[in-house]
N, C-alpha and C. Protein backbone atom coordinates (compact mmCIF):
# COMPACT_ATOMS: atom_id res chain seq x y z
N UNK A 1 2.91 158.98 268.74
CA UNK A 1 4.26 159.40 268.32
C UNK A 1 4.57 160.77 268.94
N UNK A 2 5.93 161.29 269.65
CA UNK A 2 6.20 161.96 270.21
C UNK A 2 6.59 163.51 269.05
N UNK A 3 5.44 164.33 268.97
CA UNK A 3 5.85 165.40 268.42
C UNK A 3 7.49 165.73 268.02
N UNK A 4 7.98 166.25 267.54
CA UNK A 4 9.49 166.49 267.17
C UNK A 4 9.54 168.31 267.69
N UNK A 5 10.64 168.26 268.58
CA UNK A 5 10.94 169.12 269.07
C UNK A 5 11.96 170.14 268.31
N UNK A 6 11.73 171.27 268.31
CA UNK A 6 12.68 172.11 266.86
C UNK A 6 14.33 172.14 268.15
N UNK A 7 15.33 172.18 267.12
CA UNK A 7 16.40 172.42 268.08
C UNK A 7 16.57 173.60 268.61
N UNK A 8 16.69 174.68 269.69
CA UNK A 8 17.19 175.44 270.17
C UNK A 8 18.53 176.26 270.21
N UNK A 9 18.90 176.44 268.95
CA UNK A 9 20.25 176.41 268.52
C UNK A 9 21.12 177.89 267.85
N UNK A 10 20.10 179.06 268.10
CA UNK A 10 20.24 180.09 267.28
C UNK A 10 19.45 180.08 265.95
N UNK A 11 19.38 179.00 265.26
CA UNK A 11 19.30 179.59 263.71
C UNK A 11 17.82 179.43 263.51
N UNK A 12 16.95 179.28 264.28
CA UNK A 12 15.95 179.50 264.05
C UNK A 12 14.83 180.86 264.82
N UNK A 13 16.38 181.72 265.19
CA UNK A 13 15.70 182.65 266.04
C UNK A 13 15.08 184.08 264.91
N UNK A 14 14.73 184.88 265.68
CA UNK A 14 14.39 186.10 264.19
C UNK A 14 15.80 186.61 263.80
N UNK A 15 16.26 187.65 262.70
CA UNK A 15 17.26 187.89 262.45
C UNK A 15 18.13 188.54 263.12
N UNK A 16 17.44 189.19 264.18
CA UNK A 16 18.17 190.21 264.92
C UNK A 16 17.28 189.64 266.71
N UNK A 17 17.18 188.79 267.17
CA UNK A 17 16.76 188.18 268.29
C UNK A 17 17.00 186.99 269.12
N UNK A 18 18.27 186.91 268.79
CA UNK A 18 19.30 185.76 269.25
C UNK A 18 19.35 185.92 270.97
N UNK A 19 19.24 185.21 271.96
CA UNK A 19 19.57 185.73 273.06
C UNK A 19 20.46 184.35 273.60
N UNK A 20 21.06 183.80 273.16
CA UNK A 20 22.21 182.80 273.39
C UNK A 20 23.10 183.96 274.21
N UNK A 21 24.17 183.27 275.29
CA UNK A 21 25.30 184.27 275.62
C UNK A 21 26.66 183.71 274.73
N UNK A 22 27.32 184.71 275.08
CA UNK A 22 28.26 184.41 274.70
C UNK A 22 29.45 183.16 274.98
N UNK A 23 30.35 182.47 274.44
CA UNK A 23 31.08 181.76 274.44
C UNK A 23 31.64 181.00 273.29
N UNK A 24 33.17 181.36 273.16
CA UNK A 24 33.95 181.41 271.93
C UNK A 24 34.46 179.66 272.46
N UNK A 25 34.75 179.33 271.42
CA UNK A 25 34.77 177.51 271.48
C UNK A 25 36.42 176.92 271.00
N UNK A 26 36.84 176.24 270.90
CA UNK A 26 37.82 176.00 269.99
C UNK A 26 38.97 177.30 269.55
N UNK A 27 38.88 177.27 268.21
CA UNK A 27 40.20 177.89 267.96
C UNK A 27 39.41 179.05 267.37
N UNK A 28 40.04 180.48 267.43
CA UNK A 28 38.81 181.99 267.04
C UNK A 28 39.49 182.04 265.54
N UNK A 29 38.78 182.40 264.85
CA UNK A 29 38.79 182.29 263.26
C UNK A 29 38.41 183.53 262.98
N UNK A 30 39.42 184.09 262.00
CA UNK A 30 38.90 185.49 261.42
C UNK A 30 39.09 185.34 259.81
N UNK A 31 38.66 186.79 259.26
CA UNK A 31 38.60 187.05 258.05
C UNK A 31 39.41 188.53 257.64
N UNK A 32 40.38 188.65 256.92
CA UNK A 32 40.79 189.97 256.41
C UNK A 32 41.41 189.97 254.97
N UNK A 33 40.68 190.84 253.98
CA UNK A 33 41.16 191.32 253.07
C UNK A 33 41.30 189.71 252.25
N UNK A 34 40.15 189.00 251.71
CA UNK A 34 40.14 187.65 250.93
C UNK A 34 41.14 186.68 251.43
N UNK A 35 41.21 186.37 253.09
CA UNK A 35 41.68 185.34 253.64
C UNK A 35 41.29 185.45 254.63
N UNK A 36 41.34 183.99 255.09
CA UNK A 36 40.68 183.57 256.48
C UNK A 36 42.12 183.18 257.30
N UNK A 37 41.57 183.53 259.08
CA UNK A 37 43.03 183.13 259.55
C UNK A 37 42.61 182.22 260.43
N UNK A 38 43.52 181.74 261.64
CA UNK A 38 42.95 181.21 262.71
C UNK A 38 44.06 181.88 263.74
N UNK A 39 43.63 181.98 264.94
CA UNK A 39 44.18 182.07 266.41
C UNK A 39 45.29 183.33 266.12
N UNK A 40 45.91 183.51 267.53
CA UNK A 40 46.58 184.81 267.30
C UNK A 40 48.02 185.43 266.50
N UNK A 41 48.36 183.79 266.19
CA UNK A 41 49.21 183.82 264.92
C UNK A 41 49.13 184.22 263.23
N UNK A 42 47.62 183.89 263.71
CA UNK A 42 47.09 184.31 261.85
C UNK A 42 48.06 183.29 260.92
N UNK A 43 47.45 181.95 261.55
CA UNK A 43 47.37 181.36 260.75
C UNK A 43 46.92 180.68 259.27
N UNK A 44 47.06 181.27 258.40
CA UNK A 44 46.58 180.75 257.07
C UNK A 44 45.98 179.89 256.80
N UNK A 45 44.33 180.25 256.80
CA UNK A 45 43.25 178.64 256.03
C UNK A 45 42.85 179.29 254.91
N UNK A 46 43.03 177.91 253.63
CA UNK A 46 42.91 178.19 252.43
C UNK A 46 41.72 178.68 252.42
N UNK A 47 41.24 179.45 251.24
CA UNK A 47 39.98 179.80 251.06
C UNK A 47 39.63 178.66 250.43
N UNK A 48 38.37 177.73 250.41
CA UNK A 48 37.36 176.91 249.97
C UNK A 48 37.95 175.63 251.05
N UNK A 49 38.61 175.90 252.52
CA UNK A 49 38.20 175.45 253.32
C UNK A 49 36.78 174.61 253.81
N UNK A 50 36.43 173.49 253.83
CA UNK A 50 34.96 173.20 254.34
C UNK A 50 35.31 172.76 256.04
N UNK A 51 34.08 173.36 256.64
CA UNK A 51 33.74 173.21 257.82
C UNK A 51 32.05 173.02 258.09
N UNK A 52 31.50 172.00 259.48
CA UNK A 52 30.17 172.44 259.28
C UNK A 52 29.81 173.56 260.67
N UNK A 53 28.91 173.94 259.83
CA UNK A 53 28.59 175.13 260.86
C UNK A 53 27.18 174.43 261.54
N UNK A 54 27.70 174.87 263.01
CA UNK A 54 26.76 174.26 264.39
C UNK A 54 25.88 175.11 265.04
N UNK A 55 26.34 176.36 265.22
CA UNK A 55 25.54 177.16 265.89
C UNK A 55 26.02 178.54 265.63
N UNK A 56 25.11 179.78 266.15
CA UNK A 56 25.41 180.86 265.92
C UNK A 56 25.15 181.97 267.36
N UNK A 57 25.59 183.09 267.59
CA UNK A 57 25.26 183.76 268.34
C UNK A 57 25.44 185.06 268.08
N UNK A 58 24.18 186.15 268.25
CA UNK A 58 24.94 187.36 268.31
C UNK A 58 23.84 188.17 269.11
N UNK A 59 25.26 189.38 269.20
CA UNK A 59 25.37 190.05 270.53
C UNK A 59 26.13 191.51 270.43
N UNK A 60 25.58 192.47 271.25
CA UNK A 60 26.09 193.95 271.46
C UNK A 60 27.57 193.25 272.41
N UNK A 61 28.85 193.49 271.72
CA UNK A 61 30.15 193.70 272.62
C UNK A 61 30.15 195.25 273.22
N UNK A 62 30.67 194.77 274.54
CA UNK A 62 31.38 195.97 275.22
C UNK A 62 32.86 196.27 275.62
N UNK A 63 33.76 196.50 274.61
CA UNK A 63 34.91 196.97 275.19
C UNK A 63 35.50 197.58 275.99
N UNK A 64 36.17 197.19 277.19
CA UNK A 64 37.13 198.00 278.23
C UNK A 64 38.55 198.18 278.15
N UNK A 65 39.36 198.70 278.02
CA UNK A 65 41.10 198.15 278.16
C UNK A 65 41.31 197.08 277.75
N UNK A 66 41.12 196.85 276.33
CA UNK A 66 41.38 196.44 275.05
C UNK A 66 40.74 194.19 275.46
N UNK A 67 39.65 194.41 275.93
CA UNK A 67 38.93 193.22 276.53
C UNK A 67 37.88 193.76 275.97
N UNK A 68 35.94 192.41 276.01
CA UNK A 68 35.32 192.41 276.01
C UNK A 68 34.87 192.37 278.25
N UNK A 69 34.45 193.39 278.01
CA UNK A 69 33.45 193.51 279.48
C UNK A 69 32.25 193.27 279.53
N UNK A 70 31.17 193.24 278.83
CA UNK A 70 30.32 193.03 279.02
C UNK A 70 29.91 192.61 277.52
N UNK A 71 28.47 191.40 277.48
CA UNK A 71 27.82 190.99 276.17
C UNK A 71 26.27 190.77 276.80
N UNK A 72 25.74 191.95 275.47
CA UNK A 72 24.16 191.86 275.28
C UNK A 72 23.56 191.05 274.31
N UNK A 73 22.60 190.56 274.60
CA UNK A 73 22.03 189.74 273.52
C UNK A 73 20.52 190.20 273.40
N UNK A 74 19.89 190.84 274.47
CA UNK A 74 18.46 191.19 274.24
C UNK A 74 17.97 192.33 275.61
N UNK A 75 17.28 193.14 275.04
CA UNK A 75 16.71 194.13 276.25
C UNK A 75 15.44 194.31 275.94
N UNK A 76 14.14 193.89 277.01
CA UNK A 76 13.53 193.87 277.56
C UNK A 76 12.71 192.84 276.24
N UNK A 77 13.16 191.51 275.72
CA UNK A 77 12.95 190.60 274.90
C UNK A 77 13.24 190.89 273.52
N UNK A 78 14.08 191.74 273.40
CA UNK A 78 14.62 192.58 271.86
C UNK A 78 15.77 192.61 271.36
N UNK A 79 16.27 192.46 270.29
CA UNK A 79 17.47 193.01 269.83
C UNK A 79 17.50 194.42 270.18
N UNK A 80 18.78 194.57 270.96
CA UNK A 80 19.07 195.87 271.23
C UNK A 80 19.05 197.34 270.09
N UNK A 81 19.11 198.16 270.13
CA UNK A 81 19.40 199.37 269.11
C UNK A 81 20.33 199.89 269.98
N UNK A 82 21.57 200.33 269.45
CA UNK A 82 22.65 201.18 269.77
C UNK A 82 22.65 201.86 271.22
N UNK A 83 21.36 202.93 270.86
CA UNK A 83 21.17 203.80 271.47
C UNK A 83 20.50 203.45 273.03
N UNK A 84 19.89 202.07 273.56
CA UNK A 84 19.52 201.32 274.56
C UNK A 84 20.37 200.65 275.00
N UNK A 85 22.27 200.76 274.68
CA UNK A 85 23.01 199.66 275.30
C UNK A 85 23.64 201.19 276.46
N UNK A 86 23.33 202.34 276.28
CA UNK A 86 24.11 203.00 277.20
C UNK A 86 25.68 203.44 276.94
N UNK A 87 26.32 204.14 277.68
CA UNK A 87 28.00 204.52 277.33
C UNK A 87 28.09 205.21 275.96
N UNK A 88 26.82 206.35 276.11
CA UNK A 88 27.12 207.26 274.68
C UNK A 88 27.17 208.54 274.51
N UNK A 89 28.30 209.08 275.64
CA UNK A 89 29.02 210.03 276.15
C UNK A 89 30.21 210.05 275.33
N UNK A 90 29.98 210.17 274.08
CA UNK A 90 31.41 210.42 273.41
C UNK A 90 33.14 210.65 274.08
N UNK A 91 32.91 211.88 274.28
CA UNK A 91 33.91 212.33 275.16
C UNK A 91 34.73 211.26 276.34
N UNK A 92 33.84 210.56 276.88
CA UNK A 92 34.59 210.04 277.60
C UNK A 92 34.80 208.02 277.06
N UNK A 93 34.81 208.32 275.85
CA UNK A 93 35.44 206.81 275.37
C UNK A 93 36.78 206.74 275.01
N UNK A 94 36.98 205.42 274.89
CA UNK A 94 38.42 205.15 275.15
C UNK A 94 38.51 205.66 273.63
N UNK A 95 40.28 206.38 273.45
CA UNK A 95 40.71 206.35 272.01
C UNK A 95 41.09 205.18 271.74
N UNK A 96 40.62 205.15 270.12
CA UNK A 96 41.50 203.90 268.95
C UNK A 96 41.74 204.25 267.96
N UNK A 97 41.90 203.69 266.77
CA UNK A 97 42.71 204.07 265.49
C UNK A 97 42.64 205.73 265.45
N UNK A 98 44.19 206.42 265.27
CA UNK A 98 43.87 207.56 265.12
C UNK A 98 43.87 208.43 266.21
N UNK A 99 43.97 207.91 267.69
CA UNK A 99 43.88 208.70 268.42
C UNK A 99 42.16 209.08 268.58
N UNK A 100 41.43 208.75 268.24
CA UNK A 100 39.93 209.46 268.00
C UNK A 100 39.09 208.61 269.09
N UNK A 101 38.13 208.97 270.06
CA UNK A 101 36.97 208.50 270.64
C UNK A 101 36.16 207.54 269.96
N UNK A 102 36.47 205.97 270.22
CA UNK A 102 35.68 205.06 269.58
C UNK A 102 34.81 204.17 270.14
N UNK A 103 33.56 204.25 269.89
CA UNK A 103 32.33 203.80 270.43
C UNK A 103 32.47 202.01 271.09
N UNK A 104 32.69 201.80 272.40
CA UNK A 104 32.62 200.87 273.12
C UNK A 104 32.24 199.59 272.75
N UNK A 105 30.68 200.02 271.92
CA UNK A 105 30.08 199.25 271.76
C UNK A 105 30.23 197.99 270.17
N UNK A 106 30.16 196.82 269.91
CA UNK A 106 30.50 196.59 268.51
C UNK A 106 29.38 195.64 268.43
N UNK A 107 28.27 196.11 267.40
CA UNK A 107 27.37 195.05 266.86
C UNK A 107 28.39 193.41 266.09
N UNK A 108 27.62 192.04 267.13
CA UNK A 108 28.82 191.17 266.74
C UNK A 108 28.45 190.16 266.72
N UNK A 109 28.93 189.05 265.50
CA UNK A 109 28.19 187.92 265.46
C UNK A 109 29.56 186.74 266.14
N UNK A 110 29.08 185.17 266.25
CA UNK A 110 30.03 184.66 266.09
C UNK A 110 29.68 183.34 265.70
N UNK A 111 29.85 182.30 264.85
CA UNK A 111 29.46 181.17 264.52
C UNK A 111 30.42 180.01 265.10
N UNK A 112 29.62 179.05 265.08
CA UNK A 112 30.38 177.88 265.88
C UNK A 112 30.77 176.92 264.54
N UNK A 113 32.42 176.55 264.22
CA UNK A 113 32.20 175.62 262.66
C UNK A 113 33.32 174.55 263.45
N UNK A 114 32.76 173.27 262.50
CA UNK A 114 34.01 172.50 263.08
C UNK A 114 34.69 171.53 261.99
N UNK A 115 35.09 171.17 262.30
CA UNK A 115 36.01 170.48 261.34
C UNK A 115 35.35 168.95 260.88
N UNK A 116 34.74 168.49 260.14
CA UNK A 116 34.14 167.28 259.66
C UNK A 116 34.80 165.64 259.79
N UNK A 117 35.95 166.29 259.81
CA UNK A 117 36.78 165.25 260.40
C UNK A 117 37.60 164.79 261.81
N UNK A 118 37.75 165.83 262.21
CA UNK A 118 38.10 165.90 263.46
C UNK A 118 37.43 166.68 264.49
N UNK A 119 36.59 167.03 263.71
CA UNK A 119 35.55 167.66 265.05
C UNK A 119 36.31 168.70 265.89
N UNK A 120 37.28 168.92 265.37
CA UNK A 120 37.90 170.38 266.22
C UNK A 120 37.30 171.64 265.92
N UNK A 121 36.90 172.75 266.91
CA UNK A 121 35.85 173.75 266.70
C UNK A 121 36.80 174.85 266.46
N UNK A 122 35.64 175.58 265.60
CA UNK A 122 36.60 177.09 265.28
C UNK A 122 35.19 178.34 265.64
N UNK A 123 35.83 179.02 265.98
CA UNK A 123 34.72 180.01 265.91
C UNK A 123 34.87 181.28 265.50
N UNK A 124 34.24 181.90 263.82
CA UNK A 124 34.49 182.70 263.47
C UNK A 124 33.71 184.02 264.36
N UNK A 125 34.50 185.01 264.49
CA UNK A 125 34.00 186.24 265.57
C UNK A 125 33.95 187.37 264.30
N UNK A 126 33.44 188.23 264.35
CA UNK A 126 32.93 189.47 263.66
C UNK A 126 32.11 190.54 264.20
N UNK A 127 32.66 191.73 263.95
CA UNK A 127 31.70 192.91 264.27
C UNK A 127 31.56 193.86 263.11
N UNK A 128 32.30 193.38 261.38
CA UNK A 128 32.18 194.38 260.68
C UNK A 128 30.53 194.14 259.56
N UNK A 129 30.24 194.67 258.99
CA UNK A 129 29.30 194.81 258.40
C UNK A 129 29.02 193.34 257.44
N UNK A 130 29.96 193.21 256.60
CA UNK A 130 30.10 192.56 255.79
C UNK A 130 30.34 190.77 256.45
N UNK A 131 30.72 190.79 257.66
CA UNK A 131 30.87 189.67 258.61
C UNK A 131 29.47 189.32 259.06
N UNK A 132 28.73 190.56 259.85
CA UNK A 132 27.87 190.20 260.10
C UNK A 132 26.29 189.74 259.01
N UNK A 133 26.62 190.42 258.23
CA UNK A 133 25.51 190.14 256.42
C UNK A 133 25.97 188.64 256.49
N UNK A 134 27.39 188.08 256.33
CA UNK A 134 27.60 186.49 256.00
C UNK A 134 26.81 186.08 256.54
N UNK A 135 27.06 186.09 258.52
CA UNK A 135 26.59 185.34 259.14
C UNK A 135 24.55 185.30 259.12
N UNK A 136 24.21 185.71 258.94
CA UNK A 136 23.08 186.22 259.05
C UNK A 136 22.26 185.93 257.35
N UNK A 137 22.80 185.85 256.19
CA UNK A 137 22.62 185.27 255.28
C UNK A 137 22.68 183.80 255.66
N UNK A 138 23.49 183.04 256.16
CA UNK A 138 23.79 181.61 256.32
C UNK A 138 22.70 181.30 257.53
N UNK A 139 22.14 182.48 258.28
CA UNK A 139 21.28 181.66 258.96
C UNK A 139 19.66 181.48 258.27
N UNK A 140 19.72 182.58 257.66
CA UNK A 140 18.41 182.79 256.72
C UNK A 140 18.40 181.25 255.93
N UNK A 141 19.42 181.18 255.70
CA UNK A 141 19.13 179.87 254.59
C UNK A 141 19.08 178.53 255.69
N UNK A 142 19.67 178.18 256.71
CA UNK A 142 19.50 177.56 257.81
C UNK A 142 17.78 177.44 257.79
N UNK A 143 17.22 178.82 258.14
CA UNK A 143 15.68 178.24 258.81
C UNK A 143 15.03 178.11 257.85
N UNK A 144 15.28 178.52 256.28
CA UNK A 144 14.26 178.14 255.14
C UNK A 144 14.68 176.57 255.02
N UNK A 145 15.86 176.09 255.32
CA UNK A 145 15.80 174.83 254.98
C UNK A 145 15.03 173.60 256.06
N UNK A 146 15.64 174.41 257.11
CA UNK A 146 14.55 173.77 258.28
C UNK A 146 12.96 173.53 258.21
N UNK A 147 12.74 174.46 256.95
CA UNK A 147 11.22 174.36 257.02
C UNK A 147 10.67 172.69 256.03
N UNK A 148 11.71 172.70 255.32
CA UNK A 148 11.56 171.72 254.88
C UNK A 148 11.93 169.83 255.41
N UNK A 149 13.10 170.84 255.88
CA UNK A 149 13.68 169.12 256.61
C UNK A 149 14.77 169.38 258.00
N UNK A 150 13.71 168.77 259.17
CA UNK A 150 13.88 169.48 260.12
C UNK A 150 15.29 169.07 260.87
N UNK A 151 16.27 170.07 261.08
CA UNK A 151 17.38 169.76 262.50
C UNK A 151 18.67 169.84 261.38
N UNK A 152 18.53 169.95 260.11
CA UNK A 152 19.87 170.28 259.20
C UNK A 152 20.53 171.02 259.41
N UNK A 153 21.79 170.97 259.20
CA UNK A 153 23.21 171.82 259.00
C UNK A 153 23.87 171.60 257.95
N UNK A 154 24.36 172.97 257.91
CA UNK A 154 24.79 172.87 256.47
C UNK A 154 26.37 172.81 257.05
N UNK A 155 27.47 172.34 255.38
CA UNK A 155 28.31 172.14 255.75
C UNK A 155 28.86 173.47 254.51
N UNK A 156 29.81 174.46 255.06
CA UNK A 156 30.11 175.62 254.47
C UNK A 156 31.85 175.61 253.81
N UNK A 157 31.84 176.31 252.95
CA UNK A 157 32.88 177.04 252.37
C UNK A 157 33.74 177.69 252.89
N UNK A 158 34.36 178.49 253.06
CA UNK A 158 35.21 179.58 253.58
C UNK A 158 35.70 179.87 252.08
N UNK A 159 34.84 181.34 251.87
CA UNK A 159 35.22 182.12 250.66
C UNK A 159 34.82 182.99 251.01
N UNK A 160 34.89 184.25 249.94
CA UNK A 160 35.21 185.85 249.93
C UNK A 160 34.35 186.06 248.81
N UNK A 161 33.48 187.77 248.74
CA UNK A 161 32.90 188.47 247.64
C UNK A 161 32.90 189.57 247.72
N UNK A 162 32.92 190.32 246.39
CA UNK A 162 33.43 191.46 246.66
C UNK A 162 32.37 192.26 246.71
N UNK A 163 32.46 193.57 247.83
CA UNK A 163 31.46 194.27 248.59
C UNK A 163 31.39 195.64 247.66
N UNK A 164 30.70 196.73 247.26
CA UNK A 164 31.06 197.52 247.00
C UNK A 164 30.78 198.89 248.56
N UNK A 165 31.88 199.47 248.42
CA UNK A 165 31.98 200.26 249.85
C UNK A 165 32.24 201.79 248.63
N UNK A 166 32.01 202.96 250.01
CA UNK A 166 32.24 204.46 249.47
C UNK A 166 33.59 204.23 249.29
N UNK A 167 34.49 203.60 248.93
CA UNK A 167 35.94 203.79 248.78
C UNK A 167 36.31 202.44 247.93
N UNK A 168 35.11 202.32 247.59
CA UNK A 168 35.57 201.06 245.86
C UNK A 168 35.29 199.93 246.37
N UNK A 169 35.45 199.03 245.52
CA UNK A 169 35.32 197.54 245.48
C UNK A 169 36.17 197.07 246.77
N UNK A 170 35.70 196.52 247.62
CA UNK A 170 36.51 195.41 248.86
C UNK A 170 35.91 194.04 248.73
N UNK A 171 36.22 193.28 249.63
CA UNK A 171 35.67 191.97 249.79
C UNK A 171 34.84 192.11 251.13
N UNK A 172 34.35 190.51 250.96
CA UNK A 172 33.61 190.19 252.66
C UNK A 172 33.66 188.99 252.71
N UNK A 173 33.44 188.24 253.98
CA UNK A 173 33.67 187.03 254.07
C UNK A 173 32.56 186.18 253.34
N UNK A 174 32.67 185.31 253.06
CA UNK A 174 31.41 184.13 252.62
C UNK A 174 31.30 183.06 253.26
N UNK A 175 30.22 182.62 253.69
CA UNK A 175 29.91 181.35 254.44
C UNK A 175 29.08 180.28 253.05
N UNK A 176 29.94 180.13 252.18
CA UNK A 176 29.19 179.38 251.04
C UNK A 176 28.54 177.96 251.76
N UNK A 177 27.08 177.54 251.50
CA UNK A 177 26.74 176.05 251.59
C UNK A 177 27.00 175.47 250.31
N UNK A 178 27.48 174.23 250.52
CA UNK A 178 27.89 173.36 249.60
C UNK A 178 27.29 171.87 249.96
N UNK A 179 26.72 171.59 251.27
CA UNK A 179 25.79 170.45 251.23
C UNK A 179 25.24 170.84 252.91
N UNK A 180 24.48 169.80 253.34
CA UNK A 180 24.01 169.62 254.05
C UNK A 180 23.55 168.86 254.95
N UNK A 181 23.50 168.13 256.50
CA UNK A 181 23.47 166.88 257.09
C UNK A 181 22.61 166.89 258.35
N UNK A 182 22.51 165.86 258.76
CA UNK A 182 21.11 166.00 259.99
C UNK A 182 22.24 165.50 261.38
N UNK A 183 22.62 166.68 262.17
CA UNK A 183 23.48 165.87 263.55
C UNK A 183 22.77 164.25 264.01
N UNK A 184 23.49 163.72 264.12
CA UNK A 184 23.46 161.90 264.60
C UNK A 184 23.22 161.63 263.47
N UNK A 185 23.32 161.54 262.15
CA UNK A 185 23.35 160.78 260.91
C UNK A 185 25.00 160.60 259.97
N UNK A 186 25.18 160.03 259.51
CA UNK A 186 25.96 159.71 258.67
C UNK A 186 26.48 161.12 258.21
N UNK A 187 27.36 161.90 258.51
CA UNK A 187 27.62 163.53 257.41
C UNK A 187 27.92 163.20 256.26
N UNK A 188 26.97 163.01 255.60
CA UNK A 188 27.49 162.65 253.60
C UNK A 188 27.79 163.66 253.48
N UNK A 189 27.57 164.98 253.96
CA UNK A 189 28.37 166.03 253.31
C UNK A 189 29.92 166.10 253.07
N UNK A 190 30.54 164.90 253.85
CA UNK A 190 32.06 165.06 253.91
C UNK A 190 32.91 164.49 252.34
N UNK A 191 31.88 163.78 251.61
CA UNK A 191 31.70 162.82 250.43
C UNK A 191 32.04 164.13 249.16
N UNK A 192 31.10 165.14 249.72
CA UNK A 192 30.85 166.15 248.70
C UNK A 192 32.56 166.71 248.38
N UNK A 193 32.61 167.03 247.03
CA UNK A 193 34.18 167.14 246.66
C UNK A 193 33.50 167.56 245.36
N UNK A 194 34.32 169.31 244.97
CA UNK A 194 34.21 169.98 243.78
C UNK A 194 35.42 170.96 243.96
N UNK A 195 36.73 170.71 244.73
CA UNK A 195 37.64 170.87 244.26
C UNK A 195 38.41 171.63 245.83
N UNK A 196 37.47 172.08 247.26
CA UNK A 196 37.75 172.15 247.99
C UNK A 196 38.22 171.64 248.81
N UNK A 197 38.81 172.39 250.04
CA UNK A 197 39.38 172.18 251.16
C UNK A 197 38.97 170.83 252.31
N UNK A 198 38.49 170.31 252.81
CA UNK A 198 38.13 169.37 253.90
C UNK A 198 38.68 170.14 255.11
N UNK A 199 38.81 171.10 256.07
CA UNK A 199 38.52 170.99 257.05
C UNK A 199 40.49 171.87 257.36
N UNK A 200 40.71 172.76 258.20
CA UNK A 200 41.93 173.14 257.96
C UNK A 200 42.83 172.17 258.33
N UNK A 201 44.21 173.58 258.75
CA UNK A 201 45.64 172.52 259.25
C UNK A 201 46.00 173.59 260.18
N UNK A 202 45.87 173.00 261.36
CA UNK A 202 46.30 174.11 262.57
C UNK A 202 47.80 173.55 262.95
C-alpha cells in the first residue's frame, strides 16, 4: 500500500514558516470594524457567512507608490524578523496617514476561502494584528486536526470578537470552524445549518 502523502498546502507548515508565494485568487475579501467586505466596492457579506477555507499564505509585503513591490516569505529557510527584510532608513519612507514616515514593510497573511456552492474563491488579505492571530489560530487548528484525520478542511464562519487594545474594546476578524471535509469527498459540511450564511452574494 502506497504510504499517504501529507498535502503541501500551507497549513501544515510551522507558525511563522510558510514559504508559499504570493497570489490573490478570486474576489479579495476584507474585514473592518465587525464586517466583512468583498472587492473594491465593499461589498457587504453578512457576518456568519460560511465558506471553506483551502489554503493559506503568509508573507513580509513591500509597499511602493501605493502597490505591493515585492513579497517575502522566508530568508535563509526562516520566517523573516523585521529587521532582515531591509528599507529601515526611516527618513526616507514614503508618508501615510498623517503625513508621517510609514514603514514599507507589512507583516501579512492571506487565506484562500471559497464558496461551497459555487466554488467561487475569495481571498481574505490582512496585515493587522488581529487578522493575522485569526489566520494563524485557524491554521493551528487545521494541523491538530490533521493529526488525527489526514487532508481535512474545515469549513468556516465569517465572524468578529472583541479584542481588547490600549484604546478599549475593538473587534477582530474570526475564522469560526463549524465543520469539516476531506477535498474529493462528498462536503457534508454544506448540510451543516445552525442559523448561518451558505456562501455570499457578489
Amino acid at each position: 500500500m502506497q504510504a499517504h502523502k501529507p498535502v503541501d498546502d500551507g497549513w501544515n507548515s510551522p507558525i511563522d514558516d510558510e514559504g508559499a508565494g504570493r497570489q490573490i485568487q478570486g474576489t479579495l475579501l476584507r474585514y473592518d470594524d465587525k464586517q466583512w467586505f468583498t472587492g473594491k466596492e465593499k461589498t457587504v457579506i453578512p457576518n456568519g457567512t460560511r465558506l471553506i477555507a483551502l489554503d493559506i499564505k503568509k508573507g513580509w509585503k513591500r509597499w511602493g507608490n501605493g502597490k505591493v513591490v515585492e513579497f517575502v516569505t522566508e530568508i535563509d529557510g526562516h520566517y523573516p524578523k523585521r529587521h532582515e527584510l531591509g528599507h529601515n532608513d526611516e527618513p526616507v519612507w514614503e508618508c501615510g496617514p498623517g503625513d508621517k514616515p510609514t514603514d514599507p514593510w507589512q507583516n501579512s497573511r492571506e487565506a484562500l476561502l471559497i464558496d461551497p456552492h459555487t466554488c467561487a474563491a475569495f481571498t481574505f488579505c490582512t496585515a493587522s494584528a488581529g487578522g493575522r492571530s485569526a489566520v494563524d489560530d485557524l491554521q493551528n487548528a487545521v494541523r491538530n486536526a490533521r493529526r488525527v484525520r489526514a487532508g481535512v478542511v474545515p469549513m468556516i464562519s465569517l465572524e468578529w470578537q472583541p479584542m481588547p487594545t490600549d484604546y478599549g474594546i475593538k473587534s477582530k476578524p474570526y475564522l469560526k470552524i463549524v465543520d469539516w471535509s476531506i477535498p474529493g469527498a462528498e462536503v457534508t459540511a454544506i448540510a451543516y445549518d445552525s442559523g448561518g450564511t451558505n456562501g455570499p452574494t457578489t
